[in-house]
C-alpha atoms as a PDB file:
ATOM      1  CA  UNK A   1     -76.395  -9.671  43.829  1.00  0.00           C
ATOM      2  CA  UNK A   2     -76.995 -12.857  45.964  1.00  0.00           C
ATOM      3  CA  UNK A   3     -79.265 -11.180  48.207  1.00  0.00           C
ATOM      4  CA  UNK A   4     -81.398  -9.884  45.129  1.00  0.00           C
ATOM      5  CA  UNK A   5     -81.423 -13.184  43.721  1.00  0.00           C
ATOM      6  CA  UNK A   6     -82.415 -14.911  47.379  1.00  0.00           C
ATOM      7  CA  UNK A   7     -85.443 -12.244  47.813  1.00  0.00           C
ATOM      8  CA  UNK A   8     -86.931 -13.084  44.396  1.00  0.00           C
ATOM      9  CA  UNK A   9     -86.419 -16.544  45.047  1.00  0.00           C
ATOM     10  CA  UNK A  10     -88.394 -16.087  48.207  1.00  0.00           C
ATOM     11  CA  UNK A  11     -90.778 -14.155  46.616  1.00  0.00           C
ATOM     12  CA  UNK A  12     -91.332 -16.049  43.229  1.00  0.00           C
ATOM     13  CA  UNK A  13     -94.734 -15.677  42.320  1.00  0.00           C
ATOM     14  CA  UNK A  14     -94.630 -11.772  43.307  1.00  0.00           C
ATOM     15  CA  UNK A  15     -91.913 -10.551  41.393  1.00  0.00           C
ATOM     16  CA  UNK A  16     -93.068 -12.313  38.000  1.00  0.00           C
ATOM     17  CA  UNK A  17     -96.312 -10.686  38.286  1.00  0.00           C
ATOM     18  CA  UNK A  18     -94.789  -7.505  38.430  1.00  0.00           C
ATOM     19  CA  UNK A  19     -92.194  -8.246  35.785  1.00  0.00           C
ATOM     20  CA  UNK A  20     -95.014  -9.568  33.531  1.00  0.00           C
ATOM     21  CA  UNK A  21     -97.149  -6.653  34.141  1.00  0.00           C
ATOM     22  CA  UNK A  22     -94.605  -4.322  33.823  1.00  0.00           C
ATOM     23  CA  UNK A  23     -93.575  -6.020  30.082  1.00  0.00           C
ATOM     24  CA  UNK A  24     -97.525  -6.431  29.599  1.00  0.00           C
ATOM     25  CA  UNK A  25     -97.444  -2.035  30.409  1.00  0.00           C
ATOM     26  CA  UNK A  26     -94.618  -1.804  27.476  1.00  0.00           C
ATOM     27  CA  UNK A  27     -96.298  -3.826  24.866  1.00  0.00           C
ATOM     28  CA  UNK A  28     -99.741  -1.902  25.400  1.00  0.00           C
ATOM     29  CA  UNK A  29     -97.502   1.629  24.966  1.00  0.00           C
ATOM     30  CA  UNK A  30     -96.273   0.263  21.588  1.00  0.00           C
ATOM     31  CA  UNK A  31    -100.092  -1.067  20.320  1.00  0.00           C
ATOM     32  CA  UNK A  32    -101.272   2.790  21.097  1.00  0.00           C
ATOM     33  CA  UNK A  33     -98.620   3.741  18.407  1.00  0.00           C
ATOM     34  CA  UNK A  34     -99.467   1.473  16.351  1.00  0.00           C
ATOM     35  CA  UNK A  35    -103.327   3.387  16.507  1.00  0.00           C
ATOM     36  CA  UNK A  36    -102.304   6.157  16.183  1.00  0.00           C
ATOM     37  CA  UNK A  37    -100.235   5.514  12.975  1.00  0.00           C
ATOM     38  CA  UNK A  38    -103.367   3.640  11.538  1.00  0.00           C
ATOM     39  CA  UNK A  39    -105.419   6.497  12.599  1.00  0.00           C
ATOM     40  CA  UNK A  40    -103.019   9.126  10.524  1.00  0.00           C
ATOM     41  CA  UNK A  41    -103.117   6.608   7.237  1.00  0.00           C
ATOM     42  CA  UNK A  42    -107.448   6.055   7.781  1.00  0.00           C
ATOM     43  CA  UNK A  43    -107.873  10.176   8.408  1.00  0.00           C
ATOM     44  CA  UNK A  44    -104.897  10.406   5.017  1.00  0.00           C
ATOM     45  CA  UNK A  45    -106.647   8.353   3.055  1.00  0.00           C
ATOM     46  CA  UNK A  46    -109.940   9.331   4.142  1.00  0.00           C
ATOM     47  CA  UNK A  47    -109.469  13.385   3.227  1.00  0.00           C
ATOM     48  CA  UNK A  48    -109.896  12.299  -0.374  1.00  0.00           C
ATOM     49  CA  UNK A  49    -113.388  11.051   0.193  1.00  0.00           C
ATOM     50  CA  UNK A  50    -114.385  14.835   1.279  1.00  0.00           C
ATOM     51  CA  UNK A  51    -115.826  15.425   4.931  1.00  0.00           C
ATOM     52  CA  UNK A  52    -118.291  12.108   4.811  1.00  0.00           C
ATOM     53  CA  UNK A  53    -114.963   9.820   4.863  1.00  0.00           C
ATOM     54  CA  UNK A  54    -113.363  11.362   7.281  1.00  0.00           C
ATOM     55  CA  UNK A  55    -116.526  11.247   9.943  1.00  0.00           C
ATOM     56  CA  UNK A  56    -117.118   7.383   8.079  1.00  0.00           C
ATOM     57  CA  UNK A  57    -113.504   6.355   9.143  1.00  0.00           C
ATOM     58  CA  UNK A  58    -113.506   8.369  12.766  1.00  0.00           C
ATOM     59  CA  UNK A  59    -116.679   6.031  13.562  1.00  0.00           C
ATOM     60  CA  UNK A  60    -114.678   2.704  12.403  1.00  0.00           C
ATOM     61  CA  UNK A  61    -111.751   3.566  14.470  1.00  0.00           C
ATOM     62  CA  UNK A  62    -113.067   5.421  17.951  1.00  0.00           C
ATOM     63  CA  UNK A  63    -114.099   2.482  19.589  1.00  0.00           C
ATOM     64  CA  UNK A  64    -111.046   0.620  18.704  1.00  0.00           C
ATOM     65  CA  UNK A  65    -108.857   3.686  20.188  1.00  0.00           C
ATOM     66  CA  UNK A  66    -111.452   3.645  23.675  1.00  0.00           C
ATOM     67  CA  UNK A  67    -110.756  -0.370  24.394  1.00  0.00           C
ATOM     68  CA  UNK A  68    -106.779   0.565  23.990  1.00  0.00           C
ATOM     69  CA  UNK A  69    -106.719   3.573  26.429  1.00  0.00           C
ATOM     70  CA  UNK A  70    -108.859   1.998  29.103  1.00  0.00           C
ATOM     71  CA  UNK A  71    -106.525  -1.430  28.682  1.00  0.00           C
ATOM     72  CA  UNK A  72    -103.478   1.178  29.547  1.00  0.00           C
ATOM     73  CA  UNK A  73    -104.904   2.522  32.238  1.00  0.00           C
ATOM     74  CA  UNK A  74    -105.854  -0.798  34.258  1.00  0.00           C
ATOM     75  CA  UNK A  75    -102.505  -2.079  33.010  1.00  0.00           C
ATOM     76  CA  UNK A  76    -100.251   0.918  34.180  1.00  0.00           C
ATOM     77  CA  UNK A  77    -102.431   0.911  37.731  1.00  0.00           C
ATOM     78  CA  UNK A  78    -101.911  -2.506  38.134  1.00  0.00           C
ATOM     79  CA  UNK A  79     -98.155  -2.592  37.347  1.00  0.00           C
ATOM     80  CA  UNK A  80     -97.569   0.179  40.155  1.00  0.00           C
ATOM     81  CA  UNK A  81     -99.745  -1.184  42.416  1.00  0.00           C
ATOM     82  CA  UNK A  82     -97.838  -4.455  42.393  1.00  0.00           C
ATOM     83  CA  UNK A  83     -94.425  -3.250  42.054  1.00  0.00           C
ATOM     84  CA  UNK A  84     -94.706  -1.034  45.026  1.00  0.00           C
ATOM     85  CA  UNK A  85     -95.789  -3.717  47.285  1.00  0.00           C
ATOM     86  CA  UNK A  86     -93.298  -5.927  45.561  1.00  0.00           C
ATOM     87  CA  UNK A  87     -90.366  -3.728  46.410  1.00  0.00           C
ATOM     88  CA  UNK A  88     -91.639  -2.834  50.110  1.00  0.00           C
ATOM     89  CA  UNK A  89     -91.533  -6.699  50.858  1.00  0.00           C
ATOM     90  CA  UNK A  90     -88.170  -6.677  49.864  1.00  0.00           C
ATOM     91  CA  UNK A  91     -86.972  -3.649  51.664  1.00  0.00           C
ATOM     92  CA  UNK A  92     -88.627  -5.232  54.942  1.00  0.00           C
ATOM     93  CA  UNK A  93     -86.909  -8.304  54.089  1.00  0.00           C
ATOM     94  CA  UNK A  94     -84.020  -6.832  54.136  1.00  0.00           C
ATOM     95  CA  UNK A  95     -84.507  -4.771  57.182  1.00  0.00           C
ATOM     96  CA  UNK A  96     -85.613  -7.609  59.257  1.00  0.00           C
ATOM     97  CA  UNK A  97     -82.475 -10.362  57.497  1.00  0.00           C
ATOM     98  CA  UNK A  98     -80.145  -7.494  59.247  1.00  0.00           C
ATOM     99  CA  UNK A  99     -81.950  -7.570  62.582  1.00  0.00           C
ATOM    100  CA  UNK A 100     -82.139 -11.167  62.563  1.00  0.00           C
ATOM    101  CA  UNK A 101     -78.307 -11.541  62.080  1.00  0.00           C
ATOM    102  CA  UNK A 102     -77.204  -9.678  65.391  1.00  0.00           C
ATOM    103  CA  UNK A 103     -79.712 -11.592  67.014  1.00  0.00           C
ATOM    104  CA  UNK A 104     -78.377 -14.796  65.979  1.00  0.00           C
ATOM    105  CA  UNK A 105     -74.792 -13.882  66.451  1.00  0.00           C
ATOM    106  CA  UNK A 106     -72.367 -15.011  69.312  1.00  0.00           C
ATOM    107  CA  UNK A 107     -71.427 -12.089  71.985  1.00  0.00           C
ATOM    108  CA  UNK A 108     -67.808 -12.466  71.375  1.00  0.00           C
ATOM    109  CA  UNK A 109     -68.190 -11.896  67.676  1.00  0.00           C
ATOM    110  CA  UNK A 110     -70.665  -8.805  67.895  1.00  0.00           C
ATOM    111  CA  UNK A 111     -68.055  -6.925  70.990  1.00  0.00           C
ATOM    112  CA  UNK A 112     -65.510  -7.049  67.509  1.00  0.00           C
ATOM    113  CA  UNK A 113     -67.444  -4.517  65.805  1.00  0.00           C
ATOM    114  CA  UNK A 114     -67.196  -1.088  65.089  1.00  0.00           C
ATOM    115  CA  UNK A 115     -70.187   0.598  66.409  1.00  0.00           C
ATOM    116  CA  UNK A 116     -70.040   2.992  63.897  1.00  0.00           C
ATOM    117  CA  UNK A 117     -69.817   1.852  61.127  1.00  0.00           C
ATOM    118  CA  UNK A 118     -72.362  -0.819  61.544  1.00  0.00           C
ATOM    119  CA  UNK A 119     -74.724   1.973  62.488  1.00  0.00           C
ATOM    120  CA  UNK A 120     -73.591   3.671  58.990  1.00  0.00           C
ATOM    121  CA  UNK A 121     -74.572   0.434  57.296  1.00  0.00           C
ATOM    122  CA  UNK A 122     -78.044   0.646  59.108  1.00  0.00           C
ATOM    123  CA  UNK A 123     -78.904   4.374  58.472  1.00  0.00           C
ATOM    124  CA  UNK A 124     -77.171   4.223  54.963  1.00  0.00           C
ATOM    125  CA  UNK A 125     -76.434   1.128  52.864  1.00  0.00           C
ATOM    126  CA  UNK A 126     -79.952   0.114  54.090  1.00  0.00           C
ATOM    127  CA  UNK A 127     -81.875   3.024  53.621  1.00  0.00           C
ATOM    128  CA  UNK A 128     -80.053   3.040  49.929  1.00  0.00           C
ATOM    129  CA  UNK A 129     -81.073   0.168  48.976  1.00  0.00           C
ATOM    130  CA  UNK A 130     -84.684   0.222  50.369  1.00  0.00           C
ATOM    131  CA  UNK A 131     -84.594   3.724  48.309  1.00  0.00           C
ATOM    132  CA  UNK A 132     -83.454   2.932  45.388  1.00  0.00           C
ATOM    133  CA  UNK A 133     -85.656  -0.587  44.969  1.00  0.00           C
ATOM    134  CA  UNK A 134     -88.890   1.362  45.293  1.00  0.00           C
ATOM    135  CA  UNK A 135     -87.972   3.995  42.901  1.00  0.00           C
ATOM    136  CA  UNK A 136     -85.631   2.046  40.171  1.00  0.00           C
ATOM    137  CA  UNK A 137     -86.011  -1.331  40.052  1.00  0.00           C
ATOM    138  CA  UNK A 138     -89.592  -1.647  38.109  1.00  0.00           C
ATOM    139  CA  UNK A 139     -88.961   1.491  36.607  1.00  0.00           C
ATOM    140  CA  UNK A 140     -85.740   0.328  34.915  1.00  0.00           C
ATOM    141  CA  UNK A 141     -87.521  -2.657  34.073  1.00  0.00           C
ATOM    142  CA  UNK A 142     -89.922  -1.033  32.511  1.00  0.00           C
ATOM    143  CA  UNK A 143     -87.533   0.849  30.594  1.00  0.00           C
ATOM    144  CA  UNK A 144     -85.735  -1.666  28.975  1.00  0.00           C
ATOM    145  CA  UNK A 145     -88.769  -3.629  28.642  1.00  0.00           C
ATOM    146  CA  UNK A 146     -89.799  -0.744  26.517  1.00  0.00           C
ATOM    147  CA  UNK A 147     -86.507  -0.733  24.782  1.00  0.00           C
ATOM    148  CA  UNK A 148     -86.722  -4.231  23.847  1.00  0.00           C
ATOM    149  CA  UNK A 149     -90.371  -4.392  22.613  1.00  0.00           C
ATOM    150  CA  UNK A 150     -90.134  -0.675  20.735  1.00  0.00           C
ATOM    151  CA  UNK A 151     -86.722  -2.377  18.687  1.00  0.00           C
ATOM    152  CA  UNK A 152     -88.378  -5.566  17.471  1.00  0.00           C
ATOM    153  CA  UNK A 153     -91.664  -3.537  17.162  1.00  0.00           C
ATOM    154  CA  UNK A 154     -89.564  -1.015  14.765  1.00  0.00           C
ATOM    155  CA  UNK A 155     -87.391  -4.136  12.969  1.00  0.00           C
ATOM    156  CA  UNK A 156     -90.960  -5.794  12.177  1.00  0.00           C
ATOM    157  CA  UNK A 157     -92.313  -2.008  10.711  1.00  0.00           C
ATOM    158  CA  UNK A 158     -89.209  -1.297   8.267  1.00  0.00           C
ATOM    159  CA  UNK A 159     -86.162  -2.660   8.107  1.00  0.00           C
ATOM    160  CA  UNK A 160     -84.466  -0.271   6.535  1.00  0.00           C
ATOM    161  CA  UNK A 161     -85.346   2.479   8.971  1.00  0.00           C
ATOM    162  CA  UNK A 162     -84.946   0.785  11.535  1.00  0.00           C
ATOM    163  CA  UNK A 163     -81.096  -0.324  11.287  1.00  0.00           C
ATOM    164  CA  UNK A 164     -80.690   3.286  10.238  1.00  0.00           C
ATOM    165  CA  UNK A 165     -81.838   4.638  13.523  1.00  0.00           C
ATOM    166  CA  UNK A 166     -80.789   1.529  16.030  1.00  0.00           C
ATOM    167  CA  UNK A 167     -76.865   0.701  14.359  1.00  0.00           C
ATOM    168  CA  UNK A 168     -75.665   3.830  15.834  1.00  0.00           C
ATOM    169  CA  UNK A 169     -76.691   3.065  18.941  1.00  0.00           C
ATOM    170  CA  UNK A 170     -74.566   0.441  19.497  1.00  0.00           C
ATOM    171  CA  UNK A 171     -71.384   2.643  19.809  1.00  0.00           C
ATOM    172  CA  UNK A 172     -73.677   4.166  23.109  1.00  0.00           C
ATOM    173  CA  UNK A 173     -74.088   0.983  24.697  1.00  0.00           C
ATOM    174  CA  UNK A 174     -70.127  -0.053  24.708  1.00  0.00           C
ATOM    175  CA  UNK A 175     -69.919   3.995  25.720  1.00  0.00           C
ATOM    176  CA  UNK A 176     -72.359   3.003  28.353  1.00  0.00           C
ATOM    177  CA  UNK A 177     -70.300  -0.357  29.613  1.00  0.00           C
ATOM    178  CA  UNK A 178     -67.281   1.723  30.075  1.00  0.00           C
ATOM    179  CA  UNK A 179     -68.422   4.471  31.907  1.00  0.00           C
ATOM    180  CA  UNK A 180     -70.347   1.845  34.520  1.00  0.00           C
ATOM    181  CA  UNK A 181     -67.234   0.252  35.298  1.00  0.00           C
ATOM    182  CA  UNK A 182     -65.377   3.844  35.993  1.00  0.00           C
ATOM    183  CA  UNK A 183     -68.518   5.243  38.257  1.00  0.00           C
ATOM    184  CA  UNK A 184     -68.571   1.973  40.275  1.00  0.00           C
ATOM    185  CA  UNK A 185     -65.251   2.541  41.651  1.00  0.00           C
ATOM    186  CA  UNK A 186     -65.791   5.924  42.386  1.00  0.00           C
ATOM    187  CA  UNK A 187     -68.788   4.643  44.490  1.00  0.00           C
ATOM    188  CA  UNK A 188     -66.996   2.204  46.560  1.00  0.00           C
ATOM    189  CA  UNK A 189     -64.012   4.684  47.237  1.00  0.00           C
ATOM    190  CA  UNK A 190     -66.805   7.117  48.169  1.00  0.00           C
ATOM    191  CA  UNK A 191     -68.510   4.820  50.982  1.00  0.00           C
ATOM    192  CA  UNK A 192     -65.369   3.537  51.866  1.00  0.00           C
ATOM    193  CA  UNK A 193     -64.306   7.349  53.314  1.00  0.00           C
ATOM    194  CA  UNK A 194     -67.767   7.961  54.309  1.00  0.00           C
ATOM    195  CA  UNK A 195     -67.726   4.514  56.663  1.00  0.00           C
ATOM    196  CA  UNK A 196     -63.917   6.079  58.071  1.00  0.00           C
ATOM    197  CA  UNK A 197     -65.788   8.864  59.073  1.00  0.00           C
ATOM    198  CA  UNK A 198     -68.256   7.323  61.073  1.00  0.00           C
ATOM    199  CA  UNK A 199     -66.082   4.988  62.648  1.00  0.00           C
ATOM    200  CA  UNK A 200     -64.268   8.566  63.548  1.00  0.00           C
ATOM    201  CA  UNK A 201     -67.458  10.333  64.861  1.00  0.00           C
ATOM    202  CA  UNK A 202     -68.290   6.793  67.027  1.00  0.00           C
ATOM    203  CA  UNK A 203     -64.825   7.136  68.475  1.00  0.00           C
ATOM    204  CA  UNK A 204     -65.255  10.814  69.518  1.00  0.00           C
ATOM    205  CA  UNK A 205     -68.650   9.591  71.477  1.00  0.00           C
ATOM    206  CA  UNK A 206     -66.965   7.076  73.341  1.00  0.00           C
ATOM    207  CA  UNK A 207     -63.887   8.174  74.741  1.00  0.00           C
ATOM    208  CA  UNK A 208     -65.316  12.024  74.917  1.00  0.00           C
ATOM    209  CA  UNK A 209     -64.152  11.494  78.576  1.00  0.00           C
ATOM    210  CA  UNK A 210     -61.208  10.649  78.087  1.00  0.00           C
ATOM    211  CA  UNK A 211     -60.123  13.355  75.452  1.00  0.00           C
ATOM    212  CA  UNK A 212     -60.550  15.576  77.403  1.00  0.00           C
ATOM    213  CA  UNK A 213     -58.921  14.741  80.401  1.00  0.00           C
ATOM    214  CA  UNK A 214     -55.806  13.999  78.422  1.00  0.00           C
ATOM    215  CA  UNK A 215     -56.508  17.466  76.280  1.00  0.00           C
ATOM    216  CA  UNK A 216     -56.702  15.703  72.865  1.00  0.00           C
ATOM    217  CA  UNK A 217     -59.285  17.565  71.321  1.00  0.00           C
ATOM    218  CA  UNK A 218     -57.348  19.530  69.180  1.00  0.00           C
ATOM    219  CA  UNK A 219     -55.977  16.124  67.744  1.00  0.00           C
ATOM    220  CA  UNK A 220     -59.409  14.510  67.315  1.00  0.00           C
ATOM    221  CA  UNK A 221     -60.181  17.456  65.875  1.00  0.00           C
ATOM    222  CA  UNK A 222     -57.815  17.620  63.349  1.00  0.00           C
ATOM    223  CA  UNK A 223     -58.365  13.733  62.636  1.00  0.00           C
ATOM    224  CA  UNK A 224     -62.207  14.641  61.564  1.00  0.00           C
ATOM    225  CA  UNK A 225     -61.646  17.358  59.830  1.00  0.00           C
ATOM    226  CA  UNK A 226     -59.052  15.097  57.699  1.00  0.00           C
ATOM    227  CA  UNK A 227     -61.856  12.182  57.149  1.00  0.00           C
ATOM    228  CA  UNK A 228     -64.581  15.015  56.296  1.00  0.00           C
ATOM    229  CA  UNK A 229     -61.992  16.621  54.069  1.00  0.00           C
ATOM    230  CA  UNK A 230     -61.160  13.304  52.457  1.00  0.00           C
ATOM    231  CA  UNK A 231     -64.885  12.177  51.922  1.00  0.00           C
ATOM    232  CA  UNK A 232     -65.708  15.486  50.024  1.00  0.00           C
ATOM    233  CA  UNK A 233     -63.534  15.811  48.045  1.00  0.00           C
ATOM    234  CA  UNK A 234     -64.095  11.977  46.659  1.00  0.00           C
ATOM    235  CA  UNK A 235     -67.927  12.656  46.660  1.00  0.00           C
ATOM    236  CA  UNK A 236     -67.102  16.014  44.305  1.00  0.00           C
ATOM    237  CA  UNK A 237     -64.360  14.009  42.223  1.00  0.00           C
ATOM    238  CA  UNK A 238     -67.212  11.278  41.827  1.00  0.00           C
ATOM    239  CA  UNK A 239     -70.129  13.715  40.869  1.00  0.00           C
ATOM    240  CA  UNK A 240     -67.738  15.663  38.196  1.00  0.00           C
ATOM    241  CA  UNK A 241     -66.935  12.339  36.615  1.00  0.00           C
ATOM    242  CA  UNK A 242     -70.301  11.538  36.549  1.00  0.00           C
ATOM    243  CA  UNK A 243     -71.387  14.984  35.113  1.00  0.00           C
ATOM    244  CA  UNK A 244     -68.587  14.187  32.395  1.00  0.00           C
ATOM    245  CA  UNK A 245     -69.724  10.716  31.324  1.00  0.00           C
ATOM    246  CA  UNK A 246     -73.534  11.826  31.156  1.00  0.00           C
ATOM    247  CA  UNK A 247     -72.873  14.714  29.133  1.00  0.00           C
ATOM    248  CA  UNK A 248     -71.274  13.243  26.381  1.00  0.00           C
ATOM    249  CA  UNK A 249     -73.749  10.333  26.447  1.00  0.00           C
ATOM    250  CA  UNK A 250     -76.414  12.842  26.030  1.00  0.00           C
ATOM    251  CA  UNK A 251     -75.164  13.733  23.171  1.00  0.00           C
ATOM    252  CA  UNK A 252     -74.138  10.946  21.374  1.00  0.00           C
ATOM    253  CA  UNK A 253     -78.211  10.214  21.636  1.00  0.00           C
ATOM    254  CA  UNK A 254     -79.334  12.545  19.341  1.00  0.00           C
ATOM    255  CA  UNK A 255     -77.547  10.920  16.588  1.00  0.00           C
ATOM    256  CA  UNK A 256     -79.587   8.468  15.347  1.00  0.00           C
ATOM    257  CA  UNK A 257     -82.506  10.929  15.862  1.00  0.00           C
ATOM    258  CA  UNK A 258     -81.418  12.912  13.582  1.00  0.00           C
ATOM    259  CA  UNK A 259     -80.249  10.027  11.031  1.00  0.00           C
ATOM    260  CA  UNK A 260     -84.073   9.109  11.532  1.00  0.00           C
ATOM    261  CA  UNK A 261     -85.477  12.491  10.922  1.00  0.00           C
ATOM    262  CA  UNK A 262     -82.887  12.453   7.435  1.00  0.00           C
ATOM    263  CA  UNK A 263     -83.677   9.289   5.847  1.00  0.00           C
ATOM    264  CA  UNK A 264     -87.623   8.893   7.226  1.00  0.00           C
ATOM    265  CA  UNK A 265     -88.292  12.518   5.929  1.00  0.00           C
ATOM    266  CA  UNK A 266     -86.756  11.263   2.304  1.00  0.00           C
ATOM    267  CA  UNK A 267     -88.331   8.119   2.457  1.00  0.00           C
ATOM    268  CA  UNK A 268     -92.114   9.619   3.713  1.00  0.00           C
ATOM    269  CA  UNK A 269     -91.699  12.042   0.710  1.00  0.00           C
ATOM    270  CA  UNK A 270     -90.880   9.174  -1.840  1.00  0.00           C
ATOM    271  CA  UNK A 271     -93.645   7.818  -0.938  1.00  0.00           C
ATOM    272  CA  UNK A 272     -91.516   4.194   0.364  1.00  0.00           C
ATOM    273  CA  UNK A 273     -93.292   4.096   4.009  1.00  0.00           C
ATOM    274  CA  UNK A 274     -96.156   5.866   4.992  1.00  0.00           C
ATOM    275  CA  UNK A 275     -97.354   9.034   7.449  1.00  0.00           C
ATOM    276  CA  UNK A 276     -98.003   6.713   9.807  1.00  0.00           C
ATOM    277  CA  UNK A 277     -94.941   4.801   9.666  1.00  0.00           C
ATOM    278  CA  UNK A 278     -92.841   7.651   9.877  1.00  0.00           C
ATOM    279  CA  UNK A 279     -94.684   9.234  12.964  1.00  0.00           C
ATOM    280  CA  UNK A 280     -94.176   5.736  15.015  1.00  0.00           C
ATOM    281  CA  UNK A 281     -90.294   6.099  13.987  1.00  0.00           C
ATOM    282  CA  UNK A 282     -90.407   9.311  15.196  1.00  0.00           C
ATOM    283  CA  UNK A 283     -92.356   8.901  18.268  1.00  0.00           C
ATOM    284  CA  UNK A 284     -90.875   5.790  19.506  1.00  0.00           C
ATOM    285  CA  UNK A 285     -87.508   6.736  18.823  1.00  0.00           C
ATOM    286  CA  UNK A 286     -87.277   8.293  22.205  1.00  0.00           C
ATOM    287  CA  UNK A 287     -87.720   4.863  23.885  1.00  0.00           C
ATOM    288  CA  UNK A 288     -84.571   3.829  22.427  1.00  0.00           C
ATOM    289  CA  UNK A 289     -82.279   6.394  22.756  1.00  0.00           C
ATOM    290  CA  UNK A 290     -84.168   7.801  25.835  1.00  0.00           C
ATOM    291  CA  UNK A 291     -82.820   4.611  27.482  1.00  0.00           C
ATOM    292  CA  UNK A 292     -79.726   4.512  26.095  1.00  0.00           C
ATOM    293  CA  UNK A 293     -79.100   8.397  27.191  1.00  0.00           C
ATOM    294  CA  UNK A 294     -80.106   7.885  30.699  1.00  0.00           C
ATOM    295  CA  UNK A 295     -77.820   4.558  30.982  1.00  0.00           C
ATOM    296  CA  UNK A 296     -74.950   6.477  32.741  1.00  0.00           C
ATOM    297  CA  UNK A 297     -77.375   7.489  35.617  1.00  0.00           C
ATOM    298  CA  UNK A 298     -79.186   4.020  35.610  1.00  0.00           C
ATOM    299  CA  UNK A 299     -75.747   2.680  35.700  1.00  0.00           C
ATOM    300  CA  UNK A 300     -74.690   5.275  38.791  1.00  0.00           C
ATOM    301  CA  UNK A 301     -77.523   4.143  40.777  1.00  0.00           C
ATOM    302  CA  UNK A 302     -77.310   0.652  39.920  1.00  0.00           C
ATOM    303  CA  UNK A 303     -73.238   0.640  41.091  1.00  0.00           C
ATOM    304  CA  UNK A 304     -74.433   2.613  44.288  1.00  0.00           C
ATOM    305  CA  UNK A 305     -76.776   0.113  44.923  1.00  0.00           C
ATOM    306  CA  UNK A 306     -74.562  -3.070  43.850  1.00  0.00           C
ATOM    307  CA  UNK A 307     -71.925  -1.673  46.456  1.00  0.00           C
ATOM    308  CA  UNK A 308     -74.192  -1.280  49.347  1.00  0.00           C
ATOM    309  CA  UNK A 309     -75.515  -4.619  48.951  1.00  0.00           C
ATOM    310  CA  UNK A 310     -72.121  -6.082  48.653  1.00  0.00           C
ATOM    311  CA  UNK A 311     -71.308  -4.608  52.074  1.00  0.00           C
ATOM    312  CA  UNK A 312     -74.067  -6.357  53.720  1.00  0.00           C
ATOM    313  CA  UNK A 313     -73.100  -9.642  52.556  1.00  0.00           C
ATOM    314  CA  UNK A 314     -72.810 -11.805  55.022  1.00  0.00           C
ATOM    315  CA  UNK A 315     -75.076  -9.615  57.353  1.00  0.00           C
ATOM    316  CA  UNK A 316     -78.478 -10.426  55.761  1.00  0.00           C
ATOM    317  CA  UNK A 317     -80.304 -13.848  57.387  1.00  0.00           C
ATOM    318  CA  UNK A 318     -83.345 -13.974  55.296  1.00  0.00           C
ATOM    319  CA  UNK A 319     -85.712 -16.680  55.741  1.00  0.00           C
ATOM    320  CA  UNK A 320     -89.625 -16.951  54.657  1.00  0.00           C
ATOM    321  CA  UNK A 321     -91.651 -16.327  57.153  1.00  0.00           C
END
């Protein structure tokens, strides 16, 4: 994670703009809860007061509920407008710190390499990381931002309810620790075959010529077949694990959903919290074991994407320009 680390470092002021918009995007998601819960205890309270109250208490609160949506908006345009340009300039960073190492590299040192697989670090590592920055990076982050504001949001709401529903979510997230550790390795032993098999196809191209004078195609033959043979049946191994580990976390995630719907319901009908209360439990519920049921997958990508930067190391000269 060096080279992540360098690129924000290069690109300081950037990256916390998009950060902070991307936390200021979360926060604004929580307020319009927060309405809308007032909204349900003003329209509650208001039905006693016959149809005059309700229009009375509609009047007080539309404006209020106008400035929040239109805040969203320029927020959540903002955020992606900035985070997309903040993850191209990386990508192109990164593009141009691999150029710029060949050309800066002795003769003698670049005749050593493997033609093939440096052109299936080009075509893949790089293309996996330049995909997966622009469509996970500020969307994780926005995700846990989420996560983070929606649990001290709920904490500050009702305490009660809101250890109910977030302790048994803490069995998920060792769950979730586990299974990152068990789909990185299948990652790297999955690019490790696919590399073999490029360095295989590179060989065929090169000495075509000579296999064939010296009838060896039936042996080269048999050697690709082995690496194509090898690599599927890791990538398949990989994927079924990966199937496995997000299946159960899926449905370890509805627990405290439906501890929530339990003890809110008793509570709303006891009168101890409020409509309003209960619907932002309910509502915002999904931010916290939404993330916590896609962490397998976030994890998958973000092991993918840890591995292929860890085989550029070394490789990457980035400088500002």
């Amino acid at each position: 994670m060096k080279i992540i680390k360098k690129l924000i470092k290069l690109h300081r002021l950037l990256f916390m703009a998009a950060a902070l918009l991307t936390f200021l995007t979360a926060i604004l998601s929580v307020w319009w809860n927060k309405f809308l819960a007032e909204m349900l205890n003003f329209l509650e309270e208001a039905v006693s007061f016959g149809s005059g109250g309700i229009r009375s208490s509609a009047l007080e609160i539309l404006p209020a509920g106008i400035f929040v949506i239109l805040l969203q908006i320029l927020s959540e345009y903002l955020s992606s407008c900035i985070s997309s340009y903040t993850c191209e300039i990386f990508a192109h960073d990164m593009r141009m710190g691999y150029a710029r190492y060949y050309l800066q590299s002795d003769i003698r040192m670049l005749s050593k390499l493997n033609v093939g697989e440096e052109q299936s670090a080009m075509q893949n590592e790089l293309k996996e990381i330049s995909d997966y920055l622009h469509e996970n990076l500020f969307s994780i982050m926005k995700q846990f931002a989420t996560f983070m504001v929606t649990v001290v949001f709920l904490l500050c709401q009702n305490l009660k309810l809101a250890v109910i529903s977030i302790v048994p979510v803490i069995p998920l997230i060792f769950y979730c620790a586990f299974s990152s550790r068990v789909i990185k390795d299948y990652t790297r032993y999955c690019q490790g075959h696919k590399k073999k098999m490029n360095g295989v196809a590179e060989l065929i191209l090169d000495l075509f010529p000579v296999i064939q004078v010296y009838g060896a195609c039936k042996l080269v033959k048999n050697m690709m077949g082995r690496e194509l043979t090898e690599w599927e049946k890791a990538n398949v191994k990989k994927e079924r694990v990966c199937a496995r580990l997000m299946s159960l976390s899926g449905v370890l995630s509805f627990v405290p959903l439906l501890l929530l719907l339990g003890a809110g319901g008793f509570m709303a009908i006891n009168k101890e919290i409020t409509t309003g209360t209960f619907y932002i439990f309910i509502n915002l519920s999904g931010n916290v074991s939404g993330f916590l049921q896609n962490m397998p997958g976030i994890y998958a990508a973000f092991r993918q994407f840890d591995a292929s930067i860890q085989g550029l190391e070394g490789k990457l000269v980035l400088e500002r320009v």
